[in-house]
N, C-alpha and C. Protein backbone atom coordinates (compact mmCIF):
# COMPACT_ATOMS: atom_id res chain seq x y z
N UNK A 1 129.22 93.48 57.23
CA UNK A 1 129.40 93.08 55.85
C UNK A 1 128.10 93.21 55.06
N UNK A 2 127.16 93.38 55.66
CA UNK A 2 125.83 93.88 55.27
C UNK A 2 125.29 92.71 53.73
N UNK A 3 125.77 91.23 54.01
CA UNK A 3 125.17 90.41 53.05
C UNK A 3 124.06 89.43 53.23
N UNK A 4 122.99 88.68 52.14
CA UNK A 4 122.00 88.13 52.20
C UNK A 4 122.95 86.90 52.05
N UNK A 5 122.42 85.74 52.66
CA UNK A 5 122.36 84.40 52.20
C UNK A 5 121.31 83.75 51.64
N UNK A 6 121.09 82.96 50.82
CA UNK A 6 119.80 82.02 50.69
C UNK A 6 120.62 80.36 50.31
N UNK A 7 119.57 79.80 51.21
CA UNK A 7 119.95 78.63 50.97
C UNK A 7 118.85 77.54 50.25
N UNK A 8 119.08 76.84 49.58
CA UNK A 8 118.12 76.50 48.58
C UNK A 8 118.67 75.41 47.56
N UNK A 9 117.80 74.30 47.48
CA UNK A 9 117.88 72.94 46.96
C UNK A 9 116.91 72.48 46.09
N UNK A 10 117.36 71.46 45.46
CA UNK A 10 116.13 71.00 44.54
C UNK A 10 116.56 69.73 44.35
N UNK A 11 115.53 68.31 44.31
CA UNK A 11 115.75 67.02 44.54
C UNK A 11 115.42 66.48 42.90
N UNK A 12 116.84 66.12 42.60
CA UNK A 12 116.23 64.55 41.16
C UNK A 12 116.61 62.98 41.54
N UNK A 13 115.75 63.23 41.40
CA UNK A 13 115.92 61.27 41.59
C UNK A 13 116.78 60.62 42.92
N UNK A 14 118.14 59.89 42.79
CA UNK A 14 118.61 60.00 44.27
C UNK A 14 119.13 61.43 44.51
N UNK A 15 119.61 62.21 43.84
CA UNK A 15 120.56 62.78 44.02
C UNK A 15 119.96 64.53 44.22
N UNK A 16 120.23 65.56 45.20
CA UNK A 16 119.32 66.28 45.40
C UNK A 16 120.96 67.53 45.27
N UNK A 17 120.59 68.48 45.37
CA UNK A 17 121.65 70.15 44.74
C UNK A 17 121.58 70.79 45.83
N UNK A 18 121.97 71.32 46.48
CA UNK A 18 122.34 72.74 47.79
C UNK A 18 122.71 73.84 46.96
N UNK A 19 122.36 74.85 46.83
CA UNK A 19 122.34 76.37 46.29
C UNK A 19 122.54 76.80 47.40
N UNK A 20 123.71 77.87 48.01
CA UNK A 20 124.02 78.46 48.80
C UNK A 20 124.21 79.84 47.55
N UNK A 21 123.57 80.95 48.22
CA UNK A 21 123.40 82.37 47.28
C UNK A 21 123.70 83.37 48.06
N UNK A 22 124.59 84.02 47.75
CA UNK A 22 124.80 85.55 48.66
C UNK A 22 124.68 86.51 47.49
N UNK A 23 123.68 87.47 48.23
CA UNK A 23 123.39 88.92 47.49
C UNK A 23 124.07 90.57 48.45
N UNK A 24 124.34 91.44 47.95
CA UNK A 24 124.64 92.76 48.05
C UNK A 24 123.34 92.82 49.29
N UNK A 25 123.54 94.17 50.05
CA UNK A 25 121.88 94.64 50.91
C UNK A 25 121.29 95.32 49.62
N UNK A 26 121.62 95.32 48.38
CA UNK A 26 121.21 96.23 47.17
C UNK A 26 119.88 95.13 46.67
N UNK A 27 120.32 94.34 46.48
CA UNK A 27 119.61 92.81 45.98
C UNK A 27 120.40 92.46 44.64
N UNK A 28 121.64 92.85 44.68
CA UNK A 28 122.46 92.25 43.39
C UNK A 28 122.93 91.03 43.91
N UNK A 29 123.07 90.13 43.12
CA UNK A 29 124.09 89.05 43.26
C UNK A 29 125.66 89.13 43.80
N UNK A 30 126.14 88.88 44.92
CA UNK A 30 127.54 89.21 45.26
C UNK A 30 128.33 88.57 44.61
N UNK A 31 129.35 89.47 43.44
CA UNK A 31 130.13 88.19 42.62
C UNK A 31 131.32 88.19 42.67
N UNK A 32 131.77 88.32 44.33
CA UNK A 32 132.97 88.00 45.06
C UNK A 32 132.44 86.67 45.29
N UNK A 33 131.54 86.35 45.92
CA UNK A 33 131.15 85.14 46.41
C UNK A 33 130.73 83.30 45.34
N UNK A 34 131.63 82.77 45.64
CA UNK A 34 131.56 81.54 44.69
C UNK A 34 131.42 82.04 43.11
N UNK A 35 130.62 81.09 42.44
CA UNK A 35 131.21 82.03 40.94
C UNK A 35 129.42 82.47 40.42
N UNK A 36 129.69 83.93 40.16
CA UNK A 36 128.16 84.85 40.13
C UNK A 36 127.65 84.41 41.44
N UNK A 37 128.05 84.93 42.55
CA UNK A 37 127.04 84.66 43.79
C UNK A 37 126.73 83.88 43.93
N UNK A 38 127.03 82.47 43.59
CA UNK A 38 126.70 80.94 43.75
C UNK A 38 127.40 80.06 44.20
N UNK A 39 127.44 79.25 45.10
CA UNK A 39 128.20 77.81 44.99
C UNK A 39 127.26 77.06 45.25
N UNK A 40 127.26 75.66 44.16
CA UNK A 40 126.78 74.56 44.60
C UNK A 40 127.40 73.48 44.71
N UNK A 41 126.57 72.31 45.48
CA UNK A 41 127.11 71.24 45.94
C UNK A 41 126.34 69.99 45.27
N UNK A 42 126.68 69.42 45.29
CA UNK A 42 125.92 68.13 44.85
C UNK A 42 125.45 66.77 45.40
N UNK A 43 124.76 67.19 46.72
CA UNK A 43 123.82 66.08 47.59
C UNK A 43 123.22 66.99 47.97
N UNK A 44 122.38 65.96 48.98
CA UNK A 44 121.07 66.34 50.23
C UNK A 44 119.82 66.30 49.57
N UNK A 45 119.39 64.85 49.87
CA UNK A 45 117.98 64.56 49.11
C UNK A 45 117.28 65.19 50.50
N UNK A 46 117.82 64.97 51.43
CA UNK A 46 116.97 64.97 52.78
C UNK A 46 117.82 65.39 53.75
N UNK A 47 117.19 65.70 54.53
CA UNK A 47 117.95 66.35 55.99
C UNK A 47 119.08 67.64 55.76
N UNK A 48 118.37 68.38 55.06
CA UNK A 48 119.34 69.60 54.58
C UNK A 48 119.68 70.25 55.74
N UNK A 49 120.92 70.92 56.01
CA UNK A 49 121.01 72.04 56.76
C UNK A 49 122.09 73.06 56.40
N UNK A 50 121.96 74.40 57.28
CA UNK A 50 123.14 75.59 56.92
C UNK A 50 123.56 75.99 58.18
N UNK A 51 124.52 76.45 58.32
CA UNK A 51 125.02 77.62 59.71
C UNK A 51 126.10 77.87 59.21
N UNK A 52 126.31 79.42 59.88
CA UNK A 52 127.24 80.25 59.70
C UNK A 52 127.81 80.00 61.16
N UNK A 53 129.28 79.94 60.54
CA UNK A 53 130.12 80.11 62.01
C UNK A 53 130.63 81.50 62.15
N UNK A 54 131.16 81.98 63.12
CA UNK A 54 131.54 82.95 64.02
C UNK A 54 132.34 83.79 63.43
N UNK A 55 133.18 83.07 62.23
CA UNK A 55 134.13 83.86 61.52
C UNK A 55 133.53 84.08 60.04
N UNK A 56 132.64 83.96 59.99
CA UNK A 56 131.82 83.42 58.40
C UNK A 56 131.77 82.29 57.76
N UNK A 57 132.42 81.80 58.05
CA UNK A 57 132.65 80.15 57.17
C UNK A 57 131.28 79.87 57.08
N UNK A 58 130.96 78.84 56.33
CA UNK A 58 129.26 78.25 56.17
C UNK A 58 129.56 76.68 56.30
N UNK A 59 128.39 76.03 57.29
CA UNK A 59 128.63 74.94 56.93
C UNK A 59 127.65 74.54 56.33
N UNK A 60 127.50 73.12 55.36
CA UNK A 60 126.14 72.58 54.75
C UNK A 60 125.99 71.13 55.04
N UNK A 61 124.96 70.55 55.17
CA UNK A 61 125.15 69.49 55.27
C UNK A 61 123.53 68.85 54.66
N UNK A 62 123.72 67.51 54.23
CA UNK A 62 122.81 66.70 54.38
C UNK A 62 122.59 65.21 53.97
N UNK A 63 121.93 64.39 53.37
CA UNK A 63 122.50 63.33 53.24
C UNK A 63 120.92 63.00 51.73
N UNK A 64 122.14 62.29 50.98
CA UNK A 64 121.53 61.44 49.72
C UNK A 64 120.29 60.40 50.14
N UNK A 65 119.78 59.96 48.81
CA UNK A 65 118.94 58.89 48.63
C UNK A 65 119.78 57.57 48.81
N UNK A 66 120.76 57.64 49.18
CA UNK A 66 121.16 56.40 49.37
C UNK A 66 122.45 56.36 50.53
N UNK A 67 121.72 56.63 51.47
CA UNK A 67 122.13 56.65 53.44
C UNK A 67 123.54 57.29 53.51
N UNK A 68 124.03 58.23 52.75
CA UNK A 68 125.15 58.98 52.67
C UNK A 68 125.10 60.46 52.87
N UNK A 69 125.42 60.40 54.09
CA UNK A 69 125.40 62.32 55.02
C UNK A 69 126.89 62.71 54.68
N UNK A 70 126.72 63.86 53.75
CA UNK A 70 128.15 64.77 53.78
C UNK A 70 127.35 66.36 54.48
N UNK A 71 128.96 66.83 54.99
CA UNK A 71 129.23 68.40 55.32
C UNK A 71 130.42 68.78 54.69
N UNK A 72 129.59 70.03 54.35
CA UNK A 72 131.02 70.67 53.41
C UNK A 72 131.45 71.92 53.93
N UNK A 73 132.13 72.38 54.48
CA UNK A 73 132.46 73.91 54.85
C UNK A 73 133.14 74.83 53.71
N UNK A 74 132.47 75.65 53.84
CA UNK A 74 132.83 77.10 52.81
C UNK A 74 133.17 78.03 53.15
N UNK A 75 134.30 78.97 52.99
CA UNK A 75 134.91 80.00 52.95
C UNK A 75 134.11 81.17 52.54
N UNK A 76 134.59 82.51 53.38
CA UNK A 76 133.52 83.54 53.38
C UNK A 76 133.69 83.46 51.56
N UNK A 77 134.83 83.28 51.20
CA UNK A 77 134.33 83.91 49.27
C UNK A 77 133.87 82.85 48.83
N UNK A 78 133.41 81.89 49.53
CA UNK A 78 132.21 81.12 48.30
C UNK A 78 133.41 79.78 47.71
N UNK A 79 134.54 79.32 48.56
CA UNK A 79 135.16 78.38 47.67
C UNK A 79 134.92 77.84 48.87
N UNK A 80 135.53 76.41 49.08
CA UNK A 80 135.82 75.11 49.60
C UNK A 80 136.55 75.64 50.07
N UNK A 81 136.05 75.05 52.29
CA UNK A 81 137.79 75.28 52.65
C UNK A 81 137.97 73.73 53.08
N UNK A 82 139.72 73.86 52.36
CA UNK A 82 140.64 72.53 51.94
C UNK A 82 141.49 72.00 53.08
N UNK A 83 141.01 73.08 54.40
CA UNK A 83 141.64 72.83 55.31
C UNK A 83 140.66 71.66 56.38
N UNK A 84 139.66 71.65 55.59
CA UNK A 84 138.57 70.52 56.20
C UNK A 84 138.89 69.42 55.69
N UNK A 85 139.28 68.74 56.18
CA UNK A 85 139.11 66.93 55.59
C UNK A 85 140.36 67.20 54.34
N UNK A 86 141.09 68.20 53.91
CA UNK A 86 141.63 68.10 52.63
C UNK A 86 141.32 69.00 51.72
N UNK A 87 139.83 68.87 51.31
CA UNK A 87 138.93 69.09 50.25
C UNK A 87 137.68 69.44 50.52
N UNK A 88 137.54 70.08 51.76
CA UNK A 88 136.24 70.81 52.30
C UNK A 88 134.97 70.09 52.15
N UNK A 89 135.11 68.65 52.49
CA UNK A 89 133.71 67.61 52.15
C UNK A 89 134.26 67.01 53.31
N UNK A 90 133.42 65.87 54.05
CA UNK A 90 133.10 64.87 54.34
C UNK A 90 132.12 63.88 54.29
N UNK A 91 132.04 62.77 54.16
CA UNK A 91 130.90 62.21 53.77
C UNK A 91 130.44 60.48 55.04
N UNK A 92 129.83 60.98 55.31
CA UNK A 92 129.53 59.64 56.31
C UNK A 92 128.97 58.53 55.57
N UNK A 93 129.23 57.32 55.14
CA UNK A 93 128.65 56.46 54.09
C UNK A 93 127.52 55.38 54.90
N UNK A 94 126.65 54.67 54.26
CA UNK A 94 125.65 54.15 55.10
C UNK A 94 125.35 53.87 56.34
N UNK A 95 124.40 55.08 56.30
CA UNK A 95 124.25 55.68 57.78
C UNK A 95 122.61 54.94 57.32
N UNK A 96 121.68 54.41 58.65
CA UNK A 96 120.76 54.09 59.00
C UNK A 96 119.17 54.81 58.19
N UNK A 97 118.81 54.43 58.03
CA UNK A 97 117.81 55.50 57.43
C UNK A 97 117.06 55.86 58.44
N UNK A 98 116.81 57.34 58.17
CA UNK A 98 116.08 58.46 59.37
C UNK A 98 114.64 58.92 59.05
């Protein structure tokens, strides 16, 4: 499939952004993927992470300023898959601080 990922965040206050980005091997923006080559999410002050599973799916995960770890799984085109939890989130609510 010959595509880039980047994964990439930025923290305000409690609340921190996941940028998941897929580009062309050209270096265009892939805009099959989420909307203009983008999906974002809206946590992970801390403990960010990414992996690709076996079939493409992406998972993300990390957890807020205020002891709340979600994972969200994504579909190779960049949407939510709804077959996770419903609504392609889960969220673990006050979890210990790490």
């Amino acid at each position: 499939m010959n595509r880039i990922l980047i994964f990439a965040f930025d923290d305000i206050y409690f609340y921190g952004f996941i940028g998941v980005y897929r580009f062309l091997h050209e270096g265009q923006p892939d805009l099959t993927f989420g909307t203009d080559g983008v999906i974002v999410t809206g946590f992970a002050k801390a403990n960010r992470a990414m992996i690709i599973q076996a079939d493409g799916e992406i998972i993300v995960a990390g957890k807020n300023g205020m002891s709340i770890a979600t994972v969200k799984r994504i579909n190779v085109d960049g949407t939510f898959d709804t077959s996770f939890n419903g609504n392609g989130s889960y969220s673990l609510i006050n979890l210990p601080y790490s």
